[in-house]
C-alpha atoms as a PDB file:
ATOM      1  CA  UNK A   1      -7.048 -34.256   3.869  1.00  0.00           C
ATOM      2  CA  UNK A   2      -8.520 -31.180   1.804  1.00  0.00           C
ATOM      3  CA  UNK A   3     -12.072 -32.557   3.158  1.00  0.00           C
ATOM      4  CA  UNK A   4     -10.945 -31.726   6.805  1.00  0.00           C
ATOM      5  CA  UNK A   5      -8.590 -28.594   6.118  1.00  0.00           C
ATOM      6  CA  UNK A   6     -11.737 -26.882   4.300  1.00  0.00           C
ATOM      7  CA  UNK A   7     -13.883 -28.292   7.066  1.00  0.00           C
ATOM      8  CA  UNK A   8     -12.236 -26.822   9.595  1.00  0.00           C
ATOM      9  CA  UNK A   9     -11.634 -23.907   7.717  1.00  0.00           C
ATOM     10  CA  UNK A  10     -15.162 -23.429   7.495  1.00  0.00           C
ATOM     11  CA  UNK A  11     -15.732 -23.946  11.403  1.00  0.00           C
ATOM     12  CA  UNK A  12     -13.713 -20.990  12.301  1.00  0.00           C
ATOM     13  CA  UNK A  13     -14.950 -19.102  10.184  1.00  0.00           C
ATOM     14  CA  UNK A  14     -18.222 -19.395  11.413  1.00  0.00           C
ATOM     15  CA  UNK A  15     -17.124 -19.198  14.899  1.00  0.00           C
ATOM     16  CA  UNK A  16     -15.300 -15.676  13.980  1.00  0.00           C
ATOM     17  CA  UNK A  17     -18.074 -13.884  12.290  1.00  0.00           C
ATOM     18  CA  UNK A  18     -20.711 -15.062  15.377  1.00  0.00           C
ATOM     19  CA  UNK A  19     -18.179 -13.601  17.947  1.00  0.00           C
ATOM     20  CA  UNK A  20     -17.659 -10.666  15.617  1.00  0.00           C
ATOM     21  CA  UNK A  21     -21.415 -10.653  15.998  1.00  0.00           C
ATOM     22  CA  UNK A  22     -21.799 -10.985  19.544  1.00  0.00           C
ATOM     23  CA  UNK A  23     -18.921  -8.284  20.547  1.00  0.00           C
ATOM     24  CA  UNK A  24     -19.651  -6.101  17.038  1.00  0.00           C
ATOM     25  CA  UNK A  25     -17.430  -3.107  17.008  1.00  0.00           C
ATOM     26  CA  UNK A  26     -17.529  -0.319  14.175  1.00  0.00           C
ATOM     27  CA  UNK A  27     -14.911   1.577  12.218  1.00  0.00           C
ATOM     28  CA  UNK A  28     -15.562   5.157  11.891  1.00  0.00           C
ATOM     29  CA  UNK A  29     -13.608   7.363   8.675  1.00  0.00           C
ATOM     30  CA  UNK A  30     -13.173  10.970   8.844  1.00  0.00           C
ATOM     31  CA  UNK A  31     -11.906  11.339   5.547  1.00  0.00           C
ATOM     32  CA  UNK A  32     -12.683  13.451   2.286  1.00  0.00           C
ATOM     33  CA  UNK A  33     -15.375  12.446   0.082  1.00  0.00           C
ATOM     34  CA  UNK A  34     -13.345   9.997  -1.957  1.00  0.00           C
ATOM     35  CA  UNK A  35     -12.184   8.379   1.056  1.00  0.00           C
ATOM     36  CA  UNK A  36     -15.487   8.180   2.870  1.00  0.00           C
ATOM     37  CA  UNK A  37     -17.167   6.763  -0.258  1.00  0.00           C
ATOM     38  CA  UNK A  38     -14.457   3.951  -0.413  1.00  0.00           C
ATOM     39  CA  UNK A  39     -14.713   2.635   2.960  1.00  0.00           C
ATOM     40  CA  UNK A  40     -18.532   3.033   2.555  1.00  0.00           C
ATOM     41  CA  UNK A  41     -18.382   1.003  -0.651  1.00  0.00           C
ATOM     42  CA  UNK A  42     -16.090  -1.386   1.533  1.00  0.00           C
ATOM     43  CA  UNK A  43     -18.947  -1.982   3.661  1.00  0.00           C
ATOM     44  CA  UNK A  44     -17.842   0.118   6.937  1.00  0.00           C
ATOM     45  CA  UNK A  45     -21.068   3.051   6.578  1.00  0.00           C
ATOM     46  CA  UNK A  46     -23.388   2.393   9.471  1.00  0.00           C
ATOM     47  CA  UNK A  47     -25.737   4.865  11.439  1.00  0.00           C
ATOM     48  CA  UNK A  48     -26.734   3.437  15.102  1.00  0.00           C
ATOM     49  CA  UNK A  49     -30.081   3.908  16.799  1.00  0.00           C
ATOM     50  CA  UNK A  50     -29.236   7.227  17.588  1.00  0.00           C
ATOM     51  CA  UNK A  51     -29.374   8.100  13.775  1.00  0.00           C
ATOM     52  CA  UNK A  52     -25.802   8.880  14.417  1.00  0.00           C
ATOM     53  CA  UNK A  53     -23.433   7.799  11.525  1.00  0.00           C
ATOM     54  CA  UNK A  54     -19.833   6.557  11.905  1.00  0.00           C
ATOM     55  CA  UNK A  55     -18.423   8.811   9.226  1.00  0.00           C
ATOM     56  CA  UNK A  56     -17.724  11.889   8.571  1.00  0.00           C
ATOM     57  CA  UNK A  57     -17.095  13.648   5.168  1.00  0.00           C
ATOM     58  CA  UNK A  58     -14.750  16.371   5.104  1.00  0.00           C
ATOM     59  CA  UNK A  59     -14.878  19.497   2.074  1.00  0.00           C
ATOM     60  CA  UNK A  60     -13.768  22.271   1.596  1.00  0.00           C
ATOM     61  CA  UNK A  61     -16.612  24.465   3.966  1.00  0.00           C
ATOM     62  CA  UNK A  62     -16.459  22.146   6.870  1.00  0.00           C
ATOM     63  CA  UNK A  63     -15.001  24.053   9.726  1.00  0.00           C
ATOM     64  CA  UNK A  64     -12.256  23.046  12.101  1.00  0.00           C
ATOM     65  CA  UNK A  65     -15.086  22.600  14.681  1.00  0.00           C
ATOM     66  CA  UNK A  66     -17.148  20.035  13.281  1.00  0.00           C
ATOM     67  CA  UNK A  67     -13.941  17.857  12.601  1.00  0.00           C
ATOM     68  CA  UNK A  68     -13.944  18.619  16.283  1.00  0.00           C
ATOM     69  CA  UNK A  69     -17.167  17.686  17.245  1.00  0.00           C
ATOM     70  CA  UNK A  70     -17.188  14.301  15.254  1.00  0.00           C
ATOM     71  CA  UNK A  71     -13.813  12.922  16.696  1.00  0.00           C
ATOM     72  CA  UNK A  72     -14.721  13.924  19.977  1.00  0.00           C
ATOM     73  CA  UNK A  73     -17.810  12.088  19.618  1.00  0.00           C
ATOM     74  CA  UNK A  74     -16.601   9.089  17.872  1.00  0.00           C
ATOM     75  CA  UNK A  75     -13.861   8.789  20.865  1.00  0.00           C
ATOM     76  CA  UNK A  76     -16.884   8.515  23.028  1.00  0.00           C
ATOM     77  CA  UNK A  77     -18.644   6.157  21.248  1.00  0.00           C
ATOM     78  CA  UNK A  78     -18.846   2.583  22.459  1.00  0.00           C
ATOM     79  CA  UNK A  79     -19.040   0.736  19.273  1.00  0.00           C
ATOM     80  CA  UNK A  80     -16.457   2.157  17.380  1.00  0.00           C
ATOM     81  CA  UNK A  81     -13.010   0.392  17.829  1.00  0.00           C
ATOM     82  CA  UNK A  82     -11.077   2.047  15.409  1.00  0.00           C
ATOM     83  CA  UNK A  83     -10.893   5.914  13.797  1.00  0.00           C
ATOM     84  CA  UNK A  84      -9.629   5.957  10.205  1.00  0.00           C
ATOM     85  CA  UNK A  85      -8.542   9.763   9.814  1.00  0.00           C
ATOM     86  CA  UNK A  86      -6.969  11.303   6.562  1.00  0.00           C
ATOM     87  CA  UNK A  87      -3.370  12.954   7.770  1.00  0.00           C
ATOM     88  CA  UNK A  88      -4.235  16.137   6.463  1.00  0.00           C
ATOM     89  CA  UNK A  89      -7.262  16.003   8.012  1.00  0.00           C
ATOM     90  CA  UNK A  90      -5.618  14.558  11.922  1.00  0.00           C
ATOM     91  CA  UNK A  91      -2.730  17.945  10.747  1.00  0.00           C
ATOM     92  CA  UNK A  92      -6.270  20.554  11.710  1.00  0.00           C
ATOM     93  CA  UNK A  93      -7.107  18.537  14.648  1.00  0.00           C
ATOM     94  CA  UNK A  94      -3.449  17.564  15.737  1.00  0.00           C
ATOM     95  CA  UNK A  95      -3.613  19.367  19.617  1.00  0.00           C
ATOM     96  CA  UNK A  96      -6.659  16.174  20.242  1.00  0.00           C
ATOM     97  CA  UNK A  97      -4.896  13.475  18.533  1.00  0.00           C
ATOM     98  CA  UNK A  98      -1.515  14.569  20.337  1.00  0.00           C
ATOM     99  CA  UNK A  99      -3.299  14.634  23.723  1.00  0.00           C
ATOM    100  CA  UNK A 100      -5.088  10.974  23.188  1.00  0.00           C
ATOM    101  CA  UNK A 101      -3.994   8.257  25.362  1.00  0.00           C
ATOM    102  CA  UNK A 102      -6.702   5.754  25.142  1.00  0.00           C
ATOM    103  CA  UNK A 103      -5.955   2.866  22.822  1.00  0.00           C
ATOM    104  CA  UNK A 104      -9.495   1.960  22.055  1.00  0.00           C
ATOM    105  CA  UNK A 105     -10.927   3.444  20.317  1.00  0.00           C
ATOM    106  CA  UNK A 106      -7.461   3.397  18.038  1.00  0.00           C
ATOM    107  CA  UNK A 107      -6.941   6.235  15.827  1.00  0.00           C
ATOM    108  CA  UNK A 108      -5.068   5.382  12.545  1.00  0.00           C
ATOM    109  CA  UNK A 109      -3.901   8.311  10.068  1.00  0.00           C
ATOM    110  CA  UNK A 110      -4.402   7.298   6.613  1.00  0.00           C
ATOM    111  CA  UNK A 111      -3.279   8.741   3.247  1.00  0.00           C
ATOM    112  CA  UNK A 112      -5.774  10.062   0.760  1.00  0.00           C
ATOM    113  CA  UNK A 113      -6.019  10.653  -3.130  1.00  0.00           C
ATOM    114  CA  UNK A 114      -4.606  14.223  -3.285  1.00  0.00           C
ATOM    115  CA  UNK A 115      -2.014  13.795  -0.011  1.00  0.00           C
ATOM    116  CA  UNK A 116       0.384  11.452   0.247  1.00  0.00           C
ATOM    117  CA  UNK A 117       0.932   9.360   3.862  1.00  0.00           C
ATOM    118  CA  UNK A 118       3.586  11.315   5.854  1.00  0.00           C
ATOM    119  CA  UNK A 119       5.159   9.385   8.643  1.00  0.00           C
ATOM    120  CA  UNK A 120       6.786  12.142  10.234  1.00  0.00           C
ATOM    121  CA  UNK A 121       3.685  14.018  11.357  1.00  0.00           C
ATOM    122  CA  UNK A 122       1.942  10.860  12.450  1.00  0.00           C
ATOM    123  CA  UNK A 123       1.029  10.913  16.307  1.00  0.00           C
ATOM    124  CA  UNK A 124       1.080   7.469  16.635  1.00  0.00           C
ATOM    125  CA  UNK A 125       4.270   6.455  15.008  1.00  0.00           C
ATOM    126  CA  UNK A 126       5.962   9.139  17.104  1.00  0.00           C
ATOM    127  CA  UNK A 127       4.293   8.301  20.209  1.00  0.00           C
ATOM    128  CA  UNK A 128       6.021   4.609  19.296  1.00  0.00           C
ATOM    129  CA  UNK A 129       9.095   6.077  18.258  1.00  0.00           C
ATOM    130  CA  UNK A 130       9.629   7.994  22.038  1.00  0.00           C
ATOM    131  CA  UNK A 131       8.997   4.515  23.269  1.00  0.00           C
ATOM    132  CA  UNK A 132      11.877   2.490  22.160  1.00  0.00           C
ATOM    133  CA  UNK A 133      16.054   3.137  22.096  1.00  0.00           C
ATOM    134  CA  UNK A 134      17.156   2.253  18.335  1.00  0.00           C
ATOM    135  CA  UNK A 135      20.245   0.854  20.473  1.00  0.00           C
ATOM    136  CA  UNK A 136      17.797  -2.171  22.134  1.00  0.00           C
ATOM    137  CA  UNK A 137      17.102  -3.585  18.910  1.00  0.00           C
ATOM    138  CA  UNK A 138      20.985  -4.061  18.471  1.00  0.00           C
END
């Protein structure tokens, strides 16, 4: 019985990693340098062909811009499914987060070291919040 559970076990796991292969979508972090480094130490740092990477690192002299620029550009992109963004980062760039309606790629605020998660200011969980009546759920 253990031969077959691990057997099987085995067989999907091969069968998810070759789909994840086939249909290979990235993760991109906007994030301080902390943050980046984790995720990139997690195994999510990639640059494509285009010698474009799928992070960005945030300090203190990067302007308002260039946070910008990169989530504009990682919206566009076709192989990133997800954008990991530190809150107090998403709080300089909230008009473009507030005015996103695509759900791929999907953009997740995150906490980091220095700034606690705040669910309040989260676009998402608001967004969610405006969808449903407290009262249906009784």
């Amino acid at each position: 019985s253990g031969v077959f559970w691990s057997s099987l076990l085995s067989a999907v796991c091969r069968i998810i990693m070759a789909h994840q292969q086939v249909r290979r979508k990235l993760i991109a972090v906007i994030g301080d340098e902390d943050t980046c480094t984790g995720f990139m130490l997690g195994g999510i740092g990639e640059i494509n062909d285009k010698r474009q990477p799928n992070f960005l690192i945030v300090r203190k002299d990067t302007s308002r811009s260039e946070i910008e620029d990169s989530f504009n550009q990682f919206m566009r992109r076709s192989d990133i499914a997800i954008i990991l963004i530190s809150q107090y980062i998403a709080e300089e760039i909230r008009h473009l987060l507030d005015q996103n309606t695509q759900s791929i790629p999907a953009v997740l605020e995150i906490p980091s070291k220095e700034h606690p998660y705040d669910p309040t200011k989260d676009s998402v969980l608001r967004r969610a919040k405006g969808m449903f009546n407290p009262d249906d759920f009784r």
